[in-house]
Every structure is written in structure tokens, then in C-alpha cells.
N, C-alpha and C. Protein backbone atom coordinates (compact mmCIF):
# COMPACT_ATOMS: atom_id res chain seq x y z
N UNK A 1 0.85 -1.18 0.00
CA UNK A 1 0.00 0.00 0.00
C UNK A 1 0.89 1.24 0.00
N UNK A 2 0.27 2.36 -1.02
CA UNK A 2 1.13 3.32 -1.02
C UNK A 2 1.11 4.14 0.72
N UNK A 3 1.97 4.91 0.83
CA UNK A 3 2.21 5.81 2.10
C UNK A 3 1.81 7.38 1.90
N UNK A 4 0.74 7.31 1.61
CA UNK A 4 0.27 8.94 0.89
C UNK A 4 -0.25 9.60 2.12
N UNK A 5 0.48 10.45 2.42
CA UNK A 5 -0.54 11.80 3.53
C UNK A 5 -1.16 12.38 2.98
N UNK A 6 -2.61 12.82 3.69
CA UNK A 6 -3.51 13.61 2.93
C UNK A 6 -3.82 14.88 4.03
N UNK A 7 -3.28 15.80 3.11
CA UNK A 7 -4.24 17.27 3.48
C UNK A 7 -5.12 17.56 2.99
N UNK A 8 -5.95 18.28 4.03
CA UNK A 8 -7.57 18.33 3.66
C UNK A 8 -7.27 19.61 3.49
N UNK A 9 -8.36 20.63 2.08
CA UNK A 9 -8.37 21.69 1.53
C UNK A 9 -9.20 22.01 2.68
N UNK A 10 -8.87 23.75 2.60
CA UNK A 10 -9.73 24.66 3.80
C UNK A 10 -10.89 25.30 3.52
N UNK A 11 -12.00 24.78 4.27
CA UNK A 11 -13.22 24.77 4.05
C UNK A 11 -14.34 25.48 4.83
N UNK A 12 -14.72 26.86 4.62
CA UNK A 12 -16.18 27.94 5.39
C UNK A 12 -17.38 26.91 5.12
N UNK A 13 -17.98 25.75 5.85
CA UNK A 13 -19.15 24.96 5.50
C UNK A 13 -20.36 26.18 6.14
N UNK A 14 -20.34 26.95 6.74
CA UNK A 14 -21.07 27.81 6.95
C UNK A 14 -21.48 28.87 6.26
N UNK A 15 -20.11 29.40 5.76
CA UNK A 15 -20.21 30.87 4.52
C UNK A 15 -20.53 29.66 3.52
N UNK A 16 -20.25 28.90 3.05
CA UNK A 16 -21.09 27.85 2.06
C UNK A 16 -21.96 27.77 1.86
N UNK A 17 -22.90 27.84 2.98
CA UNK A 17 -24.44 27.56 3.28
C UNK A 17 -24.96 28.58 2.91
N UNK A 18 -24.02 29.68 3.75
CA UNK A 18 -25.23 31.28 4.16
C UNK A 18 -25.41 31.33 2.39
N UNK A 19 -24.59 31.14 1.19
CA UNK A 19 -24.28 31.58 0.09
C UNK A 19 -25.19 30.55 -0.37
N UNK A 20 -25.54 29.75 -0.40
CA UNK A 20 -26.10 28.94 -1.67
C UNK A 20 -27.56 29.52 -0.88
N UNK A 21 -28.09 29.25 0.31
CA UNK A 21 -29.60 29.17 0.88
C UNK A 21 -30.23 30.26 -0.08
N UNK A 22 -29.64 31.64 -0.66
CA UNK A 22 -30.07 32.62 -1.14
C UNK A 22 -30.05 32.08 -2.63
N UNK A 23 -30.00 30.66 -2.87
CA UNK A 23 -30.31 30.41 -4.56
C UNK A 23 -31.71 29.79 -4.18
N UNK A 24 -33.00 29.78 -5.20
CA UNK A 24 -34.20 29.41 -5.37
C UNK A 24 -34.37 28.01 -5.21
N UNK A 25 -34.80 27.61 -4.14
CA UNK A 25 -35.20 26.28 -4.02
C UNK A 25 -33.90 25.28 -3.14
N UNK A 26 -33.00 25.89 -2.74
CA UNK A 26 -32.02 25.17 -2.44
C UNK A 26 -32.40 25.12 -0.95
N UNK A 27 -33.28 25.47 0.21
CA UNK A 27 -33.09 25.25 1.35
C UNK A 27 -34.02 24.18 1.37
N UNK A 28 -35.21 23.93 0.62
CA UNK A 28 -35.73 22.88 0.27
C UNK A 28 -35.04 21.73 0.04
N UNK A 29 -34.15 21.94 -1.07
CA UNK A 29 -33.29 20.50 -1.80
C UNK A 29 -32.58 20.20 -0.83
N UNK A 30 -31.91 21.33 0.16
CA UNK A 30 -31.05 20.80 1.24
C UNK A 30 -31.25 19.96 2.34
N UNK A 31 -32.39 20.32 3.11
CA UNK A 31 -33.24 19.87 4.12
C UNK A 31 -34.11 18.33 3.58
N UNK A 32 -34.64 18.41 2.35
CA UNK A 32 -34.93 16.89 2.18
C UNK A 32 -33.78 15.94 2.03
N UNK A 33 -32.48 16.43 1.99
CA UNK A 33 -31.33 16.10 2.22
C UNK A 33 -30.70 15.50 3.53
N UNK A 34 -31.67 15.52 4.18
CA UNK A 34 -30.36 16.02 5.52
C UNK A 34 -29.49 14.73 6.46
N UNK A 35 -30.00 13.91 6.13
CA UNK A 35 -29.45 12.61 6.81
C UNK A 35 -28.06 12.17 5.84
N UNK A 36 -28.52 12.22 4.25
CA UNK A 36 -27.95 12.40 3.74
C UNK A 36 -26.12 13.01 3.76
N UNK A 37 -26.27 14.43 3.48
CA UNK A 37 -25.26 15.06 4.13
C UNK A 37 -24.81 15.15 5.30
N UNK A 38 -25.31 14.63 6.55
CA UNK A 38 -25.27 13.77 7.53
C UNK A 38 -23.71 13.20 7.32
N UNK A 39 -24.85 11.96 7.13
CA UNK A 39 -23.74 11.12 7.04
C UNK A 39 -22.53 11.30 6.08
N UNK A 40 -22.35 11.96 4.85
CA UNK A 40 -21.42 12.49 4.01
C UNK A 40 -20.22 13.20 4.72
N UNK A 41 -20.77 14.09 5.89
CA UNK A 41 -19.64 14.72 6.63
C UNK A 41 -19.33 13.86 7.79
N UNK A 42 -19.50 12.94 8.29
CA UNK A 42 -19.08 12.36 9.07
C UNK A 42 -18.05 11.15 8.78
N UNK A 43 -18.48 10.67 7.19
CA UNK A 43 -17.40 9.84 6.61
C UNK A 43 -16.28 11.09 5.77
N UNK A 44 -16.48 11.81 5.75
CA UNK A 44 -15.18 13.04 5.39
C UNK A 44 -14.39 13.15 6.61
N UNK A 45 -15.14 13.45 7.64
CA UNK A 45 -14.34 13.76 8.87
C UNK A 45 -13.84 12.37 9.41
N UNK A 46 -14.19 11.03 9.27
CA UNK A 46 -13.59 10.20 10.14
C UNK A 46 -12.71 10.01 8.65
N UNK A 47 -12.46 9.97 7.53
CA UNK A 47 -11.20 9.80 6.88
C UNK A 47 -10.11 10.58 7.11
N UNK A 48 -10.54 12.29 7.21
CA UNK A 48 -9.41 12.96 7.23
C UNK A 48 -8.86 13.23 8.54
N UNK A 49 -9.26 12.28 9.75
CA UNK A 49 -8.77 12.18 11.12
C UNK A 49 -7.85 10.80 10.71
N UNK A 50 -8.53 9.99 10.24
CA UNK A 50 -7.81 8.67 9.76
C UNK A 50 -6.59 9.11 9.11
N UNK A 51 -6.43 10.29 7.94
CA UNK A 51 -5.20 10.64 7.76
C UNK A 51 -5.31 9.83 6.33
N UNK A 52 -6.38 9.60 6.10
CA UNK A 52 -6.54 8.91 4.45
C UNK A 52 -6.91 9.53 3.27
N UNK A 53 -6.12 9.30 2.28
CA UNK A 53 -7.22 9.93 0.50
C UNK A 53 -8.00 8.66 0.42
N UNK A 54 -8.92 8.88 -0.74
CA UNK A 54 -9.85 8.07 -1.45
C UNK A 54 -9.30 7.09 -1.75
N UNK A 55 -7.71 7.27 -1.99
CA UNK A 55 -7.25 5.82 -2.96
C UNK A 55 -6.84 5.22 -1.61
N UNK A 56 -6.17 5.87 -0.85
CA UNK A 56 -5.61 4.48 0.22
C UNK A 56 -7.56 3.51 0.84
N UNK A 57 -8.42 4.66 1.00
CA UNK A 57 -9.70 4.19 1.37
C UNK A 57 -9.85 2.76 0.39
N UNK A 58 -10.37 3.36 -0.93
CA UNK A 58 -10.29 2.35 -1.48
C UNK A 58 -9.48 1.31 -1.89
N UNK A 59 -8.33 1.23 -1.24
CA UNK A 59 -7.64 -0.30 -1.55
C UNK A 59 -7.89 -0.81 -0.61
N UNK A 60 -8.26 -0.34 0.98
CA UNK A 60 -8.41 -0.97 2.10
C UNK A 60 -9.69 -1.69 2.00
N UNK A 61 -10.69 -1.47 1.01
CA UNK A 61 -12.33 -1.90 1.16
C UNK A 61 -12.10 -2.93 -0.20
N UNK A 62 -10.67 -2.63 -1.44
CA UNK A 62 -11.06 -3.55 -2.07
C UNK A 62 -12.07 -2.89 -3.38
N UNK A 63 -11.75 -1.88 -3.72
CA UNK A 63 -12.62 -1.15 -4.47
C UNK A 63 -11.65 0.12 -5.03
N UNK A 64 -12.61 1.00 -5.96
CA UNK A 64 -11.65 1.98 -6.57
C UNK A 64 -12.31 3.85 -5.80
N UNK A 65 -11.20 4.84 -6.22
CA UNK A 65 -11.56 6.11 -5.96
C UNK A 65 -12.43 6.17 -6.17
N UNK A 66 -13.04 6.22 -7.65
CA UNK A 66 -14.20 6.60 -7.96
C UNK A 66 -15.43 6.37 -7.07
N UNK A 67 -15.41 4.88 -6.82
CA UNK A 67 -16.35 4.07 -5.69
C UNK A 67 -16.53 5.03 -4.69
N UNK A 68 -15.37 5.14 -4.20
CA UNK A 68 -15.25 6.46 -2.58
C UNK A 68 -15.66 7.40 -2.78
N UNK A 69 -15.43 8.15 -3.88
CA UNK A 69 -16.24 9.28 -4.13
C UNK A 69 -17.23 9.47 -3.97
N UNK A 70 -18.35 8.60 -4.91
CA UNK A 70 -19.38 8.62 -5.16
C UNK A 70 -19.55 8.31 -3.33
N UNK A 71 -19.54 7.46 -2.59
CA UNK A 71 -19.42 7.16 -1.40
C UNK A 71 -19.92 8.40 -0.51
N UNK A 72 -18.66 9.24 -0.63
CA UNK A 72 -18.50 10.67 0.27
C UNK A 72 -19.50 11.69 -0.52
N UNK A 73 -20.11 12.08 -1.68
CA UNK A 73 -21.10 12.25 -2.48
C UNK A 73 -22.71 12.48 -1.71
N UNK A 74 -22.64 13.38 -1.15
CA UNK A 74 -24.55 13.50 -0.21
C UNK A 74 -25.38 13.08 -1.52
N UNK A 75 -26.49 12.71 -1.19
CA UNK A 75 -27.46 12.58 -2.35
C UNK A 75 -27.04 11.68 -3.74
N UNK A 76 -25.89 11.71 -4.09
CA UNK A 76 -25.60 11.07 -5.50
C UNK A 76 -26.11 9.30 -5.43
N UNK A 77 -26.00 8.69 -4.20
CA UNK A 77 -25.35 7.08 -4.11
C UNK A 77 -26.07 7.06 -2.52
N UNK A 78 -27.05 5.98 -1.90
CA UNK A 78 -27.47 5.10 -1.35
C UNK A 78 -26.34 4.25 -0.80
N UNK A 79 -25.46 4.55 0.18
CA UNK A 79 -24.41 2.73 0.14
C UNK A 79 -25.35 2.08 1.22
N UNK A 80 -25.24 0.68 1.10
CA UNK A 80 -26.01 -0.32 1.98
C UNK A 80 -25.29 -0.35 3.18
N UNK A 81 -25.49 -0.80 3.81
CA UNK A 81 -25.18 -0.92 5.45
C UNK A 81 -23.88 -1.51 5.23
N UNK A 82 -23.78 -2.82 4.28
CA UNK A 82 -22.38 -3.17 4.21
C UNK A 82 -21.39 -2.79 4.06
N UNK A 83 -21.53 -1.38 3.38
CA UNK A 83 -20.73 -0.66 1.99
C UNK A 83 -20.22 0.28 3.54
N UNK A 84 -21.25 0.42 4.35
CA UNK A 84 -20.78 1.81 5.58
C UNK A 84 -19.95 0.95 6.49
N UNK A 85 -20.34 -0.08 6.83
CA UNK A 85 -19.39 -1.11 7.40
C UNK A 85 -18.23 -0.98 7.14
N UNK A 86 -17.90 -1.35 5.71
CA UNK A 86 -16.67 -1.40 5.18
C UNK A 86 -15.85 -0.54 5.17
N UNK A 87 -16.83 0.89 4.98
CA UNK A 87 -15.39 1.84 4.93
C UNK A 87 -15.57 2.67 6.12
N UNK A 88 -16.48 2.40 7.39
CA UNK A 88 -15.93 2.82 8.66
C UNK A 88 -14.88 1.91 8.77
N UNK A 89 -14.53 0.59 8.69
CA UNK A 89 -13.65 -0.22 9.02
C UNK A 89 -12.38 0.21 8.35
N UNK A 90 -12.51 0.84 6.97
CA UNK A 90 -10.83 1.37 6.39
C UNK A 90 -10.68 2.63 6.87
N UNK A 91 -11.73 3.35 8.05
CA UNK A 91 -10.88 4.71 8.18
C UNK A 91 -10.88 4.55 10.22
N UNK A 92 -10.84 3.24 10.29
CA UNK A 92 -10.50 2.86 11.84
C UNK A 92 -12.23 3.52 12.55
N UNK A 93 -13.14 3.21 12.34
CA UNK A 93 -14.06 3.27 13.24
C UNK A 93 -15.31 2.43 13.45
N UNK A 94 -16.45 2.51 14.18
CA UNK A 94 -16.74 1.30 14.23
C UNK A 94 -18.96 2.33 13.36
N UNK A 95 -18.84 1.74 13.00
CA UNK A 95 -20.79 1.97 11.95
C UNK A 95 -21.33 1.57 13.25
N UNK A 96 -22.24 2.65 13.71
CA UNK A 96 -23.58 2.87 14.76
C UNK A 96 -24.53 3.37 14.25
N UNK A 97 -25.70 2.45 14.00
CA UNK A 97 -27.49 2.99 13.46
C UNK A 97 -28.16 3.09 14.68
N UNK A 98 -28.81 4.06 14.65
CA UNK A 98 -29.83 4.27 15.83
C UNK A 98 -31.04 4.75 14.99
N UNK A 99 -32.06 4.35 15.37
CA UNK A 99 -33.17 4.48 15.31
C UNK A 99 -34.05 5.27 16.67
N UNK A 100 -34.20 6.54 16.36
CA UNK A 100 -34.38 7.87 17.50
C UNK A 100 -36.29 7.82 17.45
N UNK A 101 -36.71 8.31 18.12
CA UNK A 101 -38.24 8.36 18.16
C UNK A 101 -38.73 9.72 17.96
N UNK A 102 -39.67 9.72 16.91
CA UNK A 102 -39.66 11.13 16.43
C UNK A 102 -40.76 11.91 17.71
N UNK A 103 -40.42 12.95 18.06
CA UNK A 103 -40.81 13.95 18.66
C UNK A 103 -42.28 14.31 18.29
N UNK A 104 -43.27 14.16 19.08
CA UNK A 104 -44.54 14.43 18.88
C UNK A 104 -45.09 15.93 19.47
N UNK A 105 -45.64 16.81 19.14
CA UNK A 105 -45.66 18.23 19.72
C UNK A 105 -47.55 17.66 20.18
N UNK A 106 -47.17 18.56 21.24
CA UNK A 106 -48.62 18.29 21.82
C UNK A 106 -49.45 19.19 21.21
């Protein structure tokens, strides 16, 4: 396996937001989103704590960049439970589903 360090580019996810919410229809597209991008930043953040690119990811799962991409990708790609398995397991952590109870307003 190659020995590649990865630096992560520097990123305003906030000035990001404040900037797109003011395009037509996007706080909509975002919010039916949201588990989605969820989980997208949480497999960004446990890789680039892991200290991994896409390619070391994907040789550890047995698969290619592209795969990872699409992977880290909100909205583009569905991965199955296995697929989150797998690559919490190549960036050292362990896949937790919870099932929360939705909040009923009186």
C-alpha cells in the first residue's frame, strides 16, 4: 500500500451555506437532504482524522476512488449498510445505526 498523507483543503461549511440558501429552491433541496449530508460529513471527517485519500480508502475496502467518491457524495449514491461497514472499518471506526423516536408536539 502506497504511504500517501492527505491534506484536507480549507473549508467555510457555513459561509457555504449562508451563500447557496439565497439560490431558489435550495433550502428545500437541502433539508430533504439532511441525513444524507449527515452522514457524508461524518465519513469526510472520520477519513481525514484517519489521515486517508480516497485511494488508500479504497484499496483498504477492495474497491476503486471513484467508488469512494461517489461514497463521500450526499445525495448522488445510497451505500447499503455493508458498503458503511466497510469503509468505517478502512478509516479505523466502528458503523452505529440508531433508530431515534420522532418527537410528537402536543
Amino acid at each position: 500500500m502506497a504511504n500517501l498523507k492527505y491534506k484536507s483543503v480549507p473549508h467555510n461549511h457555513a459561509s457555504f451555506l449562508a451563500k447557496a440558501r439565497t439560490r431558489t429552491g435550495f433550502a428545500e433541496a437541502y433539508e430533504s437532504l439532511e441525513l444524507e449530508y449527515n452522514v457524508a460529513g461524518q465519513m469526510l471527517k472520520a477519513r481525514a482524522r484517519a489521515g486517508l485519500t480516497q485511494d488508500a480508502v479504497a484499496e483498504r475496502m477492495g474497491t476503486t476512488k471513484s467508488a469512494i467518491s461517489r461514497l463521500e457524495a450526499a445525495g448522488r449514491h445510497t451505500p447499503s449498510l455493508a458498503t458503511l461497514k466497510k469503509y468505517a472499518q478502512a478509516v479505523g471506526c466502528d458503523l452505529q445505526v440508531r433508530l431515534v423516536p420522532q418527537r410528537r408536539d402536543a
